[in-house]
PDB file of N, CA and C in Angstrom:
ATOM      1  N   UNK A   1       0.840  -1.175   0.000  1.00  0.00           N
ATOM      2  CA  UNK A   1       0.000   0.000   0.000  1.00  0.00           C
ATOM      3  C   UNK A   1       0.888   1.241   0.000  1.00  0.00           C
ATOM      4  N   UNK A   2       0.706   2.433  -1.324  1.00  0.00           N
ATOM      5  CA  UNK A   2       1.248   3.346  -1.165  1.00  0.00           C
ATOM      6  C   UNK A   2       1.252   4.154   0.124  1.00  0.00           C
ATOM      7  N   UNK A   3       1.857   5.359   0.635  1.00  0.00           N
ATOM      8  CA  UNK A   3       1.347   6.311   1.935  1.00  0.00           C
ATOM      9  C   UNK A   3       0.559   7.562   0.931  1.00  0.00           C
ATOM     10  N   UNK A   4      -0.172   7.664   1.882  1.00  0.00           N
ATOM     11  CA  UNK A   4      -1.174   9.252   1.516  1.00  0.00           C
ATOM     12  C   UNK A   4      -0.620   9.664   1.223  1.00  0.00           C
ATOM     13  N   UNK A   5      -0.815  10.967   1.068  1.00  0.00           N
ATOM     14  CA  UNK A   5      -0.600  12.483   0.379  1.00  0.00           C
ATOM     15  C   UNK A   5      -0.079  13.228   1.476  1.00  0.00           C
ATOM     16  N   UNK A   6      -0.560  12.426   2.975  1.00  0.00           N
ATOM     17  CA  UNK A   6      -0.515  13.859   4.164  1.00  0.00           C
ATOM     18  C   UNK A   6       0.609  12.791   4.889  1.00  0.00           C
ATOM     19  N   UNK A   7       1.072  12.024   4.579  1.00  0.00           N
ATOM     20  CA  UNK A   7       1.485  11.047   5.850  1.00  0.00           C
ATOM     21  C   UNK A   7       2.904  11.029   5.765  1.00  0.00           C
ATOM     22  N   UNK A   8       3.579  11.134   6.366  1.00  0.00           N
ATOM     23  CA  UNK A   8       5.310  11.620   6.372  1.00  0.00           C
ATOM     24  C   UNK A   8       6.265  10.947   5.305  1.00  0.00           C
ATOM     25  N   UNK A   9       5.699   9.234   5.806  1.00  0.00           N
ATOM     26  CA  UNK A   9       6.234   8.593   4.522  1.00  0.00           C
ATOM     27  C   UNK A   9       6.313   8.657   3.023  1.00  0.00           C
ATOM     28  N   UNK A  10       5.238   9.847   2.528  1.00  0.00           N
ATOM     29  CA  UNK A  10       5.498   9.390   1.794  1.00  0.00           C
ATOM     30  C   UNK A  10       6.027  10.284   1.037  1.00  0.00           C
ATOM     31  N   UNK A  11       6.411  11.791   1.961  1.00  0.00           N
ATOM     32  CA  UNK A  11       7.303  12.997   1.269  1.00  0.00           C
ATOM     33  C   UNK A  11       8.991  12.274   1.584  1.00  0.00           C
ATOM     34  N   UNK A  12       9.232  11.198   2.320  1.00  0.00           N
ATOM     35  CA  UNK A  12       9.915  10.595   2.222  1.00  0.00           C
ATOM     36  C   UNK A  12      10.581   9.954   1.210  1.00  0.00           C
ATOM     37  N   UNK A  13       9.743   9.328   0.570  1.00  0.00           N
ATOM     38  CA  UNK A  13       9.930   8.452  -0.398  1.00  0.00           C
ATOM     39  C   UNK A  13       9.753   9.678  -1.667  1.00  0.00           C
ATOM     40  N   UNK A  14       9.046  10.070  -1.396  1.00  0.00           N
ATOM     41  CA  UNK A  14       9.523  11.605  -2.249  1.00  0.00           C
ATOM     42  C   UNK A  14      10.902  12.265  -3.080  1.00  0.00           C
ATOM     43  N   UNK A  15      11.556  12.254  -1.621  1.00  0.00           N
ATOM     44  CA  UNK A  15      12.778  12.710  -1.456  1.00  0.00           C
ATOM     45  C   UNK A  15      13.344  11.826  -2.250  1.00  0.00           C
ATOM     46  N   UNK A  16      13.618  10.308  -1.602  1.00  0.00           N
ATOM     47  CA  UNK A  16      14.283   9.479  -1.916  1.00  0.00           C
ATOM     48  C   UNK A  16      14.309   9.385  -3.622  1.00  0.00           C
ATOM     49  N   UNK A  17      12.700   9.433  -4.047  1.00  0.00           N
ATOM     50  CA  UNK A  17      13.041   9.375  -5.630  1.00  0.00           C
ATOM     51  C   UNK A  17      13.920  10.450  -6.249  1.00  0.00           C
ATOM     52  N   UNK A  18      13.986  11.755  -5.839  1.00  0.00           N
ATOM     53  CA  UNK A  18      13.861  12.554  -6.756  1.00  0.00           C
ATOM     54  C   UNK A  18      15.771  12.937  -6.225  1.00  0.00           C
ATOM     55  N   UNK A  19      16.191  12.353  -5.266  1.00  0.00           N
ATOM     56  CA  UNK A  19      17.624  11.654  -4.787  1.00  0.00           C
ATOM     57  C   UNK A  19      18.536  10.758  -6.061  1.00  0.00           C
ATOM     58  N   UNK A  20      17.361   9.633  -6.577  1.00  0.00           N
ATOM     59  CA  UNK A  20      17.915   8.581  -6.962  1.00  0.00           C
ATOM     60  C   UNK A  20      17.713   8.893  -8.492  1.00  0.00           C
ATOM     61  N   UNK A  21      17.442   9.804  -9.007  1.00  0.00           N
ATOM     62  CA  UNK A  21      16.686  10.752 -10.226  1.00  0.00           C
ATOM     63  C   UNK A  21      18.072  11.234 -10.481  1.00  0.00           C
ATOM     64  N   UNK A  22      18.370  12.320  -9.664  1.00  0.00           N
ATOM     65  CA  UNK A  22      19.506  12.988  -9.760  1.00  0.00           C
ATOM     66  C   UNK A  22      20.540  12.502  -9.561  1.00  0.00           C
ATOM     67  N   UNK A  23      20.775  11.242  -9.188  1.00  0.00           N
ATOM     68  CA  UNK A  23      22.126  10.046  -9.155  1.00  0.00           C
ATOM     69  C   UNK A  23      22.024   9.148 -10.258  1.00  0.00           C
ATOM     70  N   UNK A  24      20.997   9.152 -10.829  1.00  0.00           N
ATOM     71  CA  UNK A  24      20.963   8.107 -12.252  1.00  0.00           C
ATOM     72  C   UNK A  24      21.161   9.628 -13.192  1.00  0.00           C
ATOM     73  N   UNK A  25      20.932  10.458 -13.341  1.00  0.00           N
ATOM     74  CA  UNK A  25      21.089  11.585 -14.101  1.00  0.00           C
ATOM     75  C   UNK A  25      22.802  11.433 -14.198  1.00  0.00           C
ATOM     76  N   UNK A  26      23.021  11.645 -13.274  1.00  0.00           N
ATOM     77  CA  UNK A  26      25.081  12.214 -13.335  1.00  0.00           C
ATOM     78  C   UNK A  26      25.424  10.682 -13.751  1.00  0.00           C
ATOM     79  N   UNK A  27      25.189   9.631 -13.304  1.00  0.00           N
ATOM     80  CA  UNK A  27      26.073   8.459 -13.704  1.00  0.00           C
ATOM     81  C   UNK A  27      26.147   8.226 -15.010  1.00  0.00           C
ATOM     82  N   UNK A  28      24.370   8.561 -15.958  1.00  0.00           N
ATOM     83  CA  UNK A  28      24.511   8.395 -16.908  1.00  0.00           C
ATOM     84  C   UNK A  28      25.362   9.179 -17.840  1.00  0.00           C
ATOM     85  N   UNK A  29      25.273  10.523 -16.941  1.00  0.00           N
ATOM     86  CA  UNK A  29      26.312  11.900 -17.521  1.00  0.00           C
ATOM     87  C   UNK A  29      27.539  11.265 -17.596  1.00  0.00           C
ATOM     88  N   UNK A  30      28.152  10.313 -16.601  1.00  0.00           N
ATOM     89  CA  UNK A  30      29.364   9.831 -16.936  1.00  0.00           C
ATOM     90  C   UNK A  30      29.776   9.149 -17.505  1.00  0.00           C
ATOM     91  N   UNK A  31      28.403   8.299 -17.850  1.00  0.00           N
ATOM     92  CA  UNK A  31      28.659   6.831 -18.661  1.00  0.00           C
ATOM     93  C   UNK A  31      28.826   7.263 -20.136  1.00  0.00           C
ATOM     94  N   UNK A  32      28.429   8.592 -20.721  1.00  0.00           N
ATOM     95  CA  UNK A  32      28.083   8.726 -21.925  1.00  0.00           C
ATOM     96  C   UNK A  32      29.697   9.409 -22.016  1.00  0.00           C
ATOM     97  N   UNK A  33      29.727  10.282 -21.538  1.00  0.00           N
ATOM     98  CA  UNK A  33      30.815  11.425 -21.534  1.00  0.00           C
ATOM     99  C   UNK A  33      32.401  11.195 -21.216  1.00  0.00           C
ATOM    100  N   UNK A  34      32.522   9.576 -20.017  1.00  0.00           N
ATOM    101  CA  UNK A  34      33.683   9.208 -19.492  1.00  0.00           C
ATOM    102  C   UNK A  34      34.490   8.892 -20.562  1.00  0.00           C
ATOM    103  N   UNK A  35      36.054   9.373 -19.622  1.00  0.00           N
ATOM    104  CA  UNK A  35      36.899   9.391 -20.616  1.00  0.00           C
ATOM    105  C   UNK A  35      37.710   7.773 -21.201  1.00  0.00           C
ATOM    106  N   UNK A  36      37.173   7.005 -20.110  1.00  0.00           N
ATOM    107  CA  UNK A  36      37.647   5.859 -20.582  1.00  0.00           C
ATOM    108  C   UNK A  36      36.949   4.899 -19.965  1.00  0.00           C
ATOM    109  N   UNK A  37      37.019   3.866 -20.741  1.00  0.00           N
ATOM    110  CA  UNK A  37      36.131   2.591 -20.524  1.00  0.00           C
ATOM    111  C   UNK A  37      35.901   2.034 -19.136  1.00  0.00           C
ATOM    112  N   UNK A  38      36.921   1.747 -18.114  1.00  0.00           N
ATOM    113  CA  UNK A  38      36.869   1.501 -17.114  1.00  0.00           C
ATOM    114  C   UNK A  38      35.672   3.023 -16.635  1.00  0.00           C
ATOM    115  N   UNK A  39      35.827   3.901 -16.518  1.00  0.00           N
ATOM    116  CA  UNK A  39      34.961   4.936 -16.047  1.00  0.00           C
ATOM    117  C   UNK A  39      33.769   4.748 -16.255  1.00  0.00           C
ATOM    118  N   UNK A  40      33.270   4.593 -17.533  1.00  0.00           N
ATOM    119  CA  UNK A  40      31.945   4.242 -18.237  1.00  0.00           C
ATOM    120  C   UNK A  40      31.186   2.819 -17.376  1.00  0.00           C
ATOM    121  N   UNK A  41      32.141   1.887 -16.965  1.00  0.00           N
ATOM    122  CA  UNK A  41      32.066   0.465 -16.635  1.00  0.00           C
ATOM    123  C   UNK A  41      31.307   0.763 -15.294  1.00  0.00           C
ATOM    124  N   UNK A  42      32.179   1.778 -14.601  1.00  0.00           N
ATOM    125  CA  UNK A  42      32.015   2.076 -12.799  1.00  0.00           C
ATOM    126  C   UNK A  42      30.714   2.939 -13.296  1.00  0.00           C
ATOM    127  N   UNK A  43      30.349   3.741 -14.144  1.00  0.00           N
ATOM    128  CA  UNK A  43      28.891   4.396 -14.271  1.00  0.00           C
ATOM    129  C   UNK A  43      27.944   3.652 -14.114  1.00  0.00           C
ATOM    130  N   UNK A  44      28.158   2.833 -15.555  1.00  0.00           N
ATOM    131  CA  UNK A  44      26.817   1.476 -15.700  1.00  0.00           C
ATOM    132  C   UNK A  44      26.638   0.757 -14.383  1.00  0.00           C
ATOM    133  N   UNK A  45      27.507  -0.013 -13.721  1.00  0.00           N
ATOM    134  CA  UNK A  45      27.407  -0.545 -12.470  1.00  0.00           C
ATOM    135  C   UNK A  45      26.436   0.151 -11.550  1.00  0.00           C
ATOM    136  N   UNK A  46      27.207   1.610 -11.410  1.00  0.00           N
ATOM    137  CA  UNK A  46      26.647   2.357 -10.535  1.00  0.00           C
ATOM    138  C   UNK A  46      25.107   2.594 -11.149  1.00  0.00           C
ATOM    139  N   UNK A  47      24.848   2.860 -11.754  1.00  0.00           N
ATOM    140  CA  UNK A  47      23.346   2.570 -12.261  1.00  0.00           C
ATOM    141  C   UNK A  47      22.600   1.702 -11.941  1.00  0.00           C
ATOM    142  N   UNK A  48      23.169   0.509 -12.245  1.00  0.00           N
ATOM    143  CA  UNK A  48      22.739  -0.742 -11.699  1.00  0.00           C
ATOM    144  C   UNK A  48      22.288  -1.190 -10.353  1.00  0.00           C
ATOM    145  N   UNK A  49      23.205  -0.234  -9.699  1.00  0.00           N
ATOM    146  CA  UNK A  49      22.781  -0.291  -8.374  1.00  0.00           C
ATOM    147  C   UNK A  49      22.285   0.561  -7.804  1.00  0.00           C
ATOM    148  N   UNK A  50      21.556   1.702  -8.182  1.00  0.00           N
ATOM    149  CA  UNK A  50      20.915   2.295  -8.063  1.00  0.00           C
ATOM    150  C   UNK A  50      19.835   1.798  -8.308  1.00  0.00           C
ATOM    151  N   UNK A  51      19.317   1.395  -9.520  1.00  0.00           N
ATOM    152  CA  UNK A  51      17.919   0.397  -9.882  1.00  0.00           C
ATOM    153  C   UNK A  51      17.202  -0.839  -8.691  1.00  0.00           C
ATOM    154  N   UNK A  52      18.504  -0.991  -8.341  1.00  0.00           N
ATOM    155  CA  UNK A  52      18.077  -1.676  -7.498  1.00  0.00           C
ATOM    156  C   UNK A  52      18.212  -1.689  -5.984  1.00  0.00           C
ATOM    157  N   UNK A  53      18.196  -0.143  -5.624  1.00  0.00           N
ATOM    158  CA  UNK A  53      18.244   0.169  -4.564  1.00  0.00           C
ATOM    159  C   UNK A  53      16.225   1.092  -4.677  1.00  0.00           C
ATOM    160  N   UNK A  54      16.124   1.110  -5.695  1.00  0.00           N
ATOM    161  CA  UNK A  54      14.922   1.782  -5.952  1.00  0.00           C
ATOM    162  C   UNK A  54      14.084   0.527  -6.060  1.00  0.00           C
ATOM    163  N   UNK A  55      14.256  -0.558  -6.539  1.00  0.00           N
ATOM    164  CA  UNK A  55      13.631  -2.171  -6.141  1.00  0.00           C
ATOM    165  C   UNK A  55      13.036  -2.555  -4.779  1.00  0.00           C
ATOM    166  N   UNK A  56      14.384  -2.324  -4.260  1.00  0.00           N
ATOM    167  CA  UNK A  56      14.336  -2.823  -3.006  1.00  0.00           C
ATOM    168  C   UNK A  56      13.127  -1.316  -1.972  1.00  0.00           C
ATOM    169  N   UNK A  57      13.561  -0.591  -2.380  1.00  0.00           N
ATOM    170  CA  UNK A  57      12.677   0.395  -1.671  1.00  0.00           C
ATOM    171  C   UNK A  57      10.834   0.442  -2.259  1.00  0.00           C
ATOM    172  N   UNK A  58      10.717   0.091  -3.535  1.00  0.00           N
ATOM    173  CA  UNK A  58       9.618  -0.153  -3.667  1.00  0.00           C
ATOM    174  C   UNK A  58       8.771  -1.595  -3.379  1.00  0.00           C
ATOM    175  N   UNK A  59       9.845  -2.516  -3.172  1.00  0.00           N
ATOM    176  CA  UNK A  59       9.466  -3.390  -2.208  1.00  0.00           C
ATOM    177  C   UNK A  59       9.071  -3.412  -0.626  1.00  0.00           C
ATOM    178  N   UNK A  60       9.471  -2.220  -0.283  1.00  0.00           N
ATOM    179  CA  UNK A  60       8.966  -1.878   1.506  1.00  0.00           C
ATOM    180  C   UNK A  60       7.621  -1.233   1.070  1.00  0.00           C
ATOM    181  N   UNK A  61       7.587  -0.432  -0.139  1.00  0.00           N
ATOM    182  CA  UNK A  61       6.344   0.296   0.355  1.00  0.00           C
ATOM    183  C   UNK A  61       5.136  -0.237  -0.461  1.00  0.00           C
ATOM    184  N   UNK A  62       5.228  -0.924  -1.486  1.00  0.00           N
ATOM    185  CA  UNK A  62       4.292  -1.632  -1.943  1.00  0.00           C
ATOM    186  C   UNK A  62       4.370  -2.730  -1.324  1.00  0.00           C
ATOM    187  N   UNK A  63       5.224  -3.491   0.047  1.00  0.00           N
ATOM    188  CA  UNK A  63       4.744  -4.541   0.548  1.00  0.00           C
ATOM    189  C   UNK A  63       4.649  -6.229  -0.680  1.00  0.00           C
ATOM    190  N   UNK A  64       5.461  -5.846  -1.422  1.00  0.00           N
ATOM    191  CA  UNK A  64       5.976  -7.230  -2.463  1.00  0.00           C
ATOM    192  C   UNK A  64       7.048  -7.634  -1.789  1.00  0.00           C
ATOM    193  N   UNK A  65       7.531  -8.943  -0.821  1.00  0.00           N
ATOM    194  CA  UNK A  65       8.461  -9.401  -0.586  1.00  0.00           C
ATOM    195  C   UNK A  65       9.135  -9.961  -2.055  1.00  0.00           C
ATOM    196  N   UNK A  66       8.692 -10.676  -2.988  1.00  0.00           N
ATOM    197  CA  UNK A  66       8.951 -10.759  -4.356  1.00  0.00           C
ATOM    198  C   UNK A  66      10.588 -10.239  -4.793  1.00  0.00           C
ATOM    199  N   UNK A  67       9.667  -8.862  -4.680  1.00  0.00           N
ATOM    200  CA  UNK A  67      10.641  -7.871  -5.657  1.00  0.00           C
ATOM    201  C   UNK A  67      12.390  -7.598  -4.858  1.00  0.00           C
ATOM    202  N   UNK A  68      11.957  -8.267  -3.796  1.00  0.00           N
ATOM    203  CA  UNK A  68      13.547  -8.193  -2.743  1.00  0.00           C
ATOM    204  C   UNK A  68      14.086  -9.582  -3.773  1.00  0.00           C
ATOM    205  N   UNK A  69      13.444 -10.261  -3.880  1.00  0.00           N
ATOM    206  CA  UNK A  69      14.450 -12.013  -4.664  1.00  0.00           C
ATOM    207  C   UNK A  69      14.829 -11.273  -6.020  1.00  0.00           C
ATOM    208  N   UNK A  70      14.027 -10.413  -6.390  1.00  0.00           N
ATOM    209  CA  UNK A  70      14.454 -10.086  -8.325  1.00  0.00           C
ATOM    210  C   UNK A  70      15.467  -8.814  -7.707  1.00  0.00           C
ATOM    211  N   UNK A  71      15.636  -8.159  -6.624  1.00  0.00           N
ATOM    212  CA  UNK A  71      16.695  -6.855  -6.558  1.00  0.00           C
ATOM    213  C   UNK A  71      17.953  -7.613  -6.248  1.00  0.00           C
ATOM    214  N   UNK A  72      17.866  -8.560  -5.278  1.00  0.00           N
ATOM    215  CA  UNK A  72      19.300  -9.788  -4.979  1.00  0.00           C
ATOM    216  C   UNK A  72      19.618 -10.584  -5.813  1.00  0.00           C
ATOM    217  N   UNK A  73      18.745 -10.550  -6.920  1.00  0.00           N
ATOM    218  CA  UNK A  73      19.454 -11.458  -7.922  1.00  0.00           C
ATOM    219  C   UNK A  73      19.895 -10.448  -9.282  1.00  0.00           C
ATOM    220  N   UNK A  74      19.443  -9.331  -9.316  1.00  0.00           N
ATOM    221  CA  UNK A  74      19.837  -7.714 -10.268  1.00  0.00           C
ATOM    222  C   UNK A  74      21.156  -7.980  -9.499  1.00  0.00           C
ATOM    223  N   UNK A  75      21.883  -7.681  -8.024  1.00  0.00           N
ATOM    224  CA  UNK A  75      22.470  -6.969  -7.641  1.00  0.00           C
ATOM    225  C   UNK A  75      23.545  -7.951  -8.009  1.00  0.00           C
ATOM    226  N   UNK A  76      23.092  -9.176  -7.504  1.00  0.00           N
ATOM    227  CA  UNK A  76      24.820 -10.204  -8.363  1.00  0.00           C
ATOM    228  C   UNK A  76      24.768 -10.331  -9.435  1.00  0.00           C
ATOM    229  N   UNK A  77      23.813 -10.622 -10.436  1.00  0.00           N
ATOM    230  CA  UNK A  77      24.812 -10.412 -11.511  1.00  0.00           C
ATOM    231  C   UNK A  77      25.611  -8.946 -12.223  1.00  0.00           C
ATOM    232  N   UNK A  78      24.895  -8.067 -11.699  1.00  0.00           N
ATOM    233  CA  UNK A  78      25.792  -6.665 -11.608  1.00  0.00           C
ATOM    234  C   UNK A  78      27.479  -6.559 -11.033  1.00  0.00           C
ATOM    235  N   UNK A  79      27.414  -7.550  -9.916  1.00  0.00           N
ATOM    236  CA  UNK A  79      28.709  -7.956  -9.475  1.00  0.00           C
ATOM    237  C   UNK A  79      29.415  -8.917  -9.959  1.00  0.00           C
ATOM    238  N   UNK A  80      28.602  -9.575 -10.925  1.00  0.00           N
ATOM    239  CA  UNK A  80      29.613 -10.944 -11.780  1.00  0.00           C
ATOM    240  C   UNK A  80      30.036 -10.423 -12.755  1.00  0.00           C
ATOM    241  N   UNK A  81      28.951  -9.286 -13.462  1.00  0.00           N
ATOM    242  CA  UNK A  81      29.318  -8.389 -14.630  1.00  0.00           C
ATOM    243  C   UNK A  81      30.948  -7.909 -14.192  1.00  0.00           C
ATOM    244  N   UNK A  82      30.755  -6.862 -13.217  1.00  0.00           N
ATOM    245  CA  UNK A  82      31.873  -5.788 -13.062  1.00  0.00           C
ATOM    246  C   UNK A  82      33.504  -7.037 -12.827  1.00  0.00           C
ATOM    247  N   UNK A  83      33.151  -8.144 -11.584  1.00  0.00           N
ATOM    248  CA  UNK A  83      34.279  -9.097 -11.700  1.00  0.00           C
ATOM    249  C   UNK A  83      34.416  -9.312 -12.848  1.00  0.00           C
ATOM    250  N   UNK A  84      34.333  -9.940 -14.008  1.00  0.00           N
ATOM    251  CA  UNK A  84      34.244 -10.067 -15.457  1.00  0.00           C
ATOM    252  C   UNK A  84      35.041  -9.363 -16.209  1.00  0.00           C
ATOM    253  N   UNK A  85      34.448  -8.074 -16.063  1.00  0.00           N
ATOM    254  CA  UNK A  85      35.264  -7.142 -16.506  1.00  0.00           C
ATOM    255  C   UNK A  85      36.795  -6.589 -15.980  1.00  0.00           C
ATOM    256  N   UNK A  86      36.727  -7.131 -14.557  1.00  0.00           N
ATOM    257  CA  UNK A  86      38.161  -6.478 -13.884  1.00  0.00           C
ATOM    258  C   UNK A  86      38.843  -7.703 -13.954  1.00  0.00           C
ATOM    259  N   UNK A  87      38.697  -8.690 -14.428  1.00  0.00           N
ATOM    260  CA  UNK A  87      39.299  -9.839 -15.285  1.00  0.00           C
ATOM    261  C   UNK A  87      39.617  -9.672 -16.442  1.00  0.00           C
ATOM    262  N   UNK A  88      38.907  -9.183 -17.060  1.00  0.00           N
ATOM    263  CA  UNK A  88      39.395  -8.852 -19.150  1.00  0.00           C
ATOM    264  C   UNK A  88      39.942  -8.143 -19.104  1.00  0.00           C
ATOM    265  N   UNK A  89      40.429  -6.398 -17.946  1.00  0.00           N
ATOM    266  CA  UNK A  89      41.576  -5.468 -18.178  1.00  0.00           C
ATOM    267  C   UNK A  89      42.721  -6.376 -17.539  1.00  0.00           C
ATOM    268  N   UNK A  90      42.564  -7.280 -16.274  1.00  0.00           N
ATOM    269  CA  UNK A  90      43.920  -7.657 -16.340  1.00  0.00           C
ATOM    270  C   UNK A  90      44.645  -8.338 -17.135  1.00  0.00           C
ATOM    271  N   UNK A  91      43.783  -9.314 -17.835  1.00  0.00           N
ATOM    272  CA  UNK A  91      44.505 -10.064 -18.887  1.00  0.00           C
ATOM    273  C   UNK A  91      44.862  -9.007 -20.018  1.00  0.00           C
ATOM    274  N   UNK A  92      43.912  -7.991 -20.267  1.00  0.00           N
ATOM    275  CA  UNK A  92      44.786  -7.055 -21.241  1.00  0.00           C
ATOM    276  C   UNK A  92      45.964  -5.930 -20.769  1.00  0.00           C
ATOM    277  N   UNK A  93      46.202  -6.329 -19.606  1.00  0.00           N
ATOM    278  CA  UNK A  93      47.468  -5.384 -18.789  1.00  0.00           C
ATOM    279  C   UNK A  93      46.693  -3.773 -18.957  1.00  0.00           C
ATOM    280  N   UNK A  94      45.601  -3.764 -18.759  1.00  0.00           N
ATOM    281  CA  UNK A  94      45.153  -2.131 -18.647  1.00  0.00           C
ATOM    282  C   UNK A  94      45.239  -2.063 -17.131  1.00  0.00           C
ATOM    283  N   UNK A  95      45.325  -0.767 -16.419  1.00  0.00           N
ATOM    284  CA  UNK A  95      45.239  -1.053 -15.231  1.00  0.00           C
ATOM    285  C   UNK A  95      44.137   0.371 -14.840  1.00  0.00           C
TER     286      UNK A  95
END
């Protein structure tokens, strides 16, 4: 169940979006704009986990335990992704 209009929570969650708005805004600013691949890599990630920090929070307030199993399973392979990748620069000696 969403919160009212008058009820604290939910200028809360307010906040929180318009927080996680302006943190997916700049990452993507970096992902597009970074000067090098590793940078772009740490954007997307960071995106990633942002999405699913906005998962997990719309799982408290819509009351879907659900959507906590699909944000823990977003959040590792986001972390198998990025290991992955900090495996392919070492084998290419980028550092």
């Amino acid at each position: 169940m969403i919160p009212a209009a008058g009820d604290p929570q939910h200028w809360i969650f307010l906040l929180f979006g318009a927080i996680m708005g302006i943190a997916i805004m700049a990452a993507t600013w970096r992902l597009i704009i970074g000067p090098s691949l590793p940078d772009r890599v740490v954007a997307l990630d960071l995106i990633g986990f942002l999405v699913v920090a906005i998962i997990c929070v719309y799982a408290m307030v819509a009351q879907q335990p659900a959507a906590i199993s699909v944000a823990l399973i977003a959040a590792l392979v986001l972390f198998l992704g990025t290991a992955a990748f900090a495996v392919y620069l070492d084998r290419k000696g980028q550092r």
